[in-house]
Protein backbone atom coordinates (compact mmCIF):
# COMPACT_ATOMS: atom_id res chain seq x y z
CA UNK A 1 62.59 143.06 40.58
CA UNK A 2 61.36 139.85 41.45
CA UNK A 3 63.89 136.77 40.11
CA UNK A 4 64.46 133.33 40.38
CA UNK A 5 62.66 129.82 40.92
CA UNK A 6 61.68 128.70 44.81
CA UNK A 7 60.52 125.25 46.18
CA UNK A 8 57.92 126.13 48.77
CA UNK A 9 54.64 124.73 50.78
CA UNK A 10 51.28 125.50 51.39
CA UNK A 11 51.36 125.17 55.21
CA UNK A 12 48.18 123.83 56.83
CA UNK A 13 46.35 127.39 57.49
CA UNK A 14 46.54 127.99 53.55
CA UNK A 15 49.84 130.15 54.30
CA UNK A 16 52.88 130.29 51.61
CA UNK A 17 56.16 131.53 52.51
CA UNK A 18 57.61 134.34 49.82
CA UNK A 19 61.67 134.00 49.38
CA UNK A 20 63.77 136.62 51.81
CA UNK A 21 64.68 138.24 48.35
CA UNK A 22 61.29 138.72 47.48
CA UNK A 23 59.77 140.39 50.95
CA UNK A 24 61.12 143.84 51.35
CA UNK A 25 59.39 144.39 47.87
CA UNK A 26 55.82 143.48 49.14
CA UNK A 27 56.63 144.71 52.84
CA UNK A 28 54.37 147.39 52.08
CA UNK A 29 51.28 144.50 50.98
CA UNK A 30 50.13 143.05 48.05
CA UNK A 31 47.62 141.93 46.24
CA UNK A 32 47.09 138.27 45.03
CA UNK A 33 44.73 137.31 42.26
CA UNK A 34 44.18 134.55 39.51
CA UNK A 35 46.65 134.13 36.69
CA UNK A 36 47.19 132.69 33.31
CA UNK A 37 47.36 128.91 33.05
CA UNK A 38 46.07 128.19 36.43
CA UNK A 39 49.18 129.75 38.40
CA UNK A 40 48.72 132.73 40.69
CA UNK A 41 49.91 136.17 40.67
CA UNK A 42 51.36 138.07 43.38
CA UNK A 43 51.47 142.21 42.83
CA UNK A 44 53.39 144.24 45.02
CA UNK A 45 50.92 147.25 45.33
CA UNK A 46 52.45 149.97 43.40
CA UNK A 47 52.27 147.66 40.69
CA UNK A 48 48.91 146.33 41.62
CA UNK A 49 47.65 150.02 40.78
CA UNK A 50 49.56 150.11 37.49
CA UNK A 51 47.52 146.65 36.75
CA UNK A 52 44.04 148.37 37.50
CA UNK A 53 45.13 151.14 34.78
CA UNK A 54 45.79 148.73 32.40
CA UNK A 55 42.50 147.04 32.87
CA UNK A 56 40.49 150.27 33.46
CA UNK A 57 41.65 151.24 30.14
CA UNK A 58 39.83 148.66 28.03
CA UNK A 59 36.68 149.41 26.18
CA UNK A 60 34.03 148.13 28.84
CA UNK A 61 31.74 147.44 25.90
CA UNK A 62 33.43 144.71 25.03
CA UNK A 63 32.38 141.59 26.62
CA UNK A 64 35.39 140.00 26.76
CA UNK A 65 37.27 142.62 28.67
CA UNK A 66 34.55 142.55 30.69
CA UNK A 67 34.70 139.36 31.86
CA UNK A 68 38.27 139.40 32.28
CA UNK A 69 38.01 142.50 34.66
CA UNK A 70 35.25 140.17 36.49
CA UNK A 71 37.61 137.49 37.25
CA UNK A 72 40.89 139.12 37.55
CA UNK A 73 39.86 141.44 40.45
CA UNK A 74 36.78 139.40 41.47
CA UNK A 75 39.44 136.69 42.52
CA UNK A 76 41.91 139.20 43.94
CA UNK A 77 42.47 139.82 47.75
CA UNK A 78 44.95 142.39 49.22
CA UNK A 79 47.63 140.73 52.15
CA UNK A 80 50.09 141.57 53.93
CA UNK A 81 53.07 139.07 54.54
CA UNK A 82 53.58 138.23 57.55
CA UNK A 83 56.62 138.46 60.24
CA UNK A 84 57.51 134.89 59.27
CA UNK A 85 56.89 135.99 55.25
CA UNK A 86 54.19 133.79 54.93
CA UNK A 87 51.18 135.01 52.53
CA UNK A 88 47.84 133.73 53.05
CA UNK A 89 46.33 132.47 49.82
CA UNK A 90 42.45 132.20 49.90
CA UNK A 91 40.77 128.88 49.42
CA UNK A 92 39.33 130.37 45.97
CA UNK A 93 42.20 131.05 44.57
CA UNK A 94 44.25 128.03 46.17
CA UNK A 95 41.43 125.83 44.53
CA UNK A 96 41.96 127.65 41.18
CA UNK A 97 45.35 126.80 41.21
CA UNK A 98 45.27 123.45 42.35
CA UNK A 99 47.34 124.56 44.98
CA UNK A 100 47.58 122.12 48.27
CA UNK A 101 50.87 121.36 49.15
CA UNK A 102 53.60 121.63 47.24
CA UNK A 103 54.30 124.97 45.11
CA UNK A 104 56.65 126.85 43.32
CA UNK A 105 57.03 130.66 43.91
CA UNK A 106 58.79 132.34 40.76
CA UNK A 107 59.83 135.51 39.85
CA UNK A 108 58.60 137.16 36.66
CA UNK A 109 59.98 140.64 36.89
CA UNK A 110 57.29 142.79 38.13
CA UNK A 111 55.20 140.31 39.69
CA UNK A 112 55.51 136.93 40.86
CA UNK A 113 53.89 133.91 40.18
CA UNK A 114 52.83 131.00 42.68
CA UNK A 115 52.55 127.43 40.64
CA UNK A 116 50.99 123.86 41.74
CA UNK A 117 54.77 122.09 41.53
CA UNK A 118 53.75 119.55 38.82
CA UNK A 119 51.93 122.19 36.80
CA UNK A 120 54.99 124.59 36.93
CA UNK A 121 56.95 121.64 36.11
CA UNK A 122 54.88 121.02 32.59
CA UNK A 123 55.11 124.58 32.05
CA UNK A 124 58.35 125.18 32.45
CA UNK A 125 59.59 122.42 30.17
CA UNK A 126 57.09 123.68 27.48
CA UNK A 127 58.26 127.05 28.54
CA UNK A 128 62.11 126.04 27.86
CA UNK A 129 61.54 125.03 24.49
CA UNK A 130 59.70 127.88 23.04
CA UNK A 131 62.33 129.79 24.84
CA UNK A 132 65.00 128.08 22.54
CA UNK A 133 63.12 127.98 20.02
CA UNK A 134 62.31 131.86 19.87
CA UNK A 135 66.26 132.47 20.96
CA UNK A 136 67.25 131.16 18.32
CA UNK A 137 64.43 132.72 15.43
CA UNK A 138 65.94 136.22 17.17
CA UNK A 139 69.37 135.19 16.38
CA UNK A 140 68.73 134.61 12.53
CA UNK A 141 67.06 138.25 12.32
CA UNK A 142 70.55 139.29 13.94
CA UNK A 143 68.65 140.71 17.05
């Protein structure tokens, strides 16, 4: 399970380091692709194929799934981290993200998520209130 929040760089080759916690998880590779909101996101394989399913699953007659499948794997590139756990992020996808030099690496569970630092910083405080907001909505329906 991937946790936590991580202050990190894109070094000058387009390389990102992943946290120690994070590495024995994608040891095996991963795959890196575009995500919601202009972040990235960062599959460990097995889960990478779980991902595909999900995807492969939709109706292909509908347009919009379509063009969903187009970007999410037309954007996505399979890595390996490196001895130093450093991940090489594409220029694409570093572009998409706005990603030059400083980042924030976060886990979200089953995958995680590489941010442009001010972005994530927006985010997060938008993130933080709807957070409260919905914590608090659960607590009236006694869940």
């Amino acid at each position: 399970m991937f946790l936590g929040e991580y202050q990190h760089s894109v070094d000058g080759k387009g390389r990102v380091v992943m946290p120690a916690k994070f590495r024995d998880r994608l040891e095996n590779g991963l795959v890196v692709t575009k995500g919601q909101e202009r972040c990235l996101y960062v599959f460990p394989l097995d889960r990478w194929e779980e991902e595909v399913a999900k995807v492969n699953r939709l109706p292909r007659t509908n347009r919009q799934n379509r063009n969903y499948a187009r970007s999410f794997f037309g954007a996505a590139s399979d890595q390996q981290i490196d001895k130093q756990g450093r991940v090489q992020i594409p220029q694409a996808l570093r572009t998409y993200g706005d990603l030059e030099k400083d980042v924030v690496v976060v886990g979200v569970a089953d995958r995680v998520e590489i941010w442009n630092a001010a972005a994530w910083v927006a985010l997060s405080d938008e993130a933080d209130q709807f957070y409260a907001d919905i914590q608090e909505a659960l607590s009236e329906e006694g869940i």
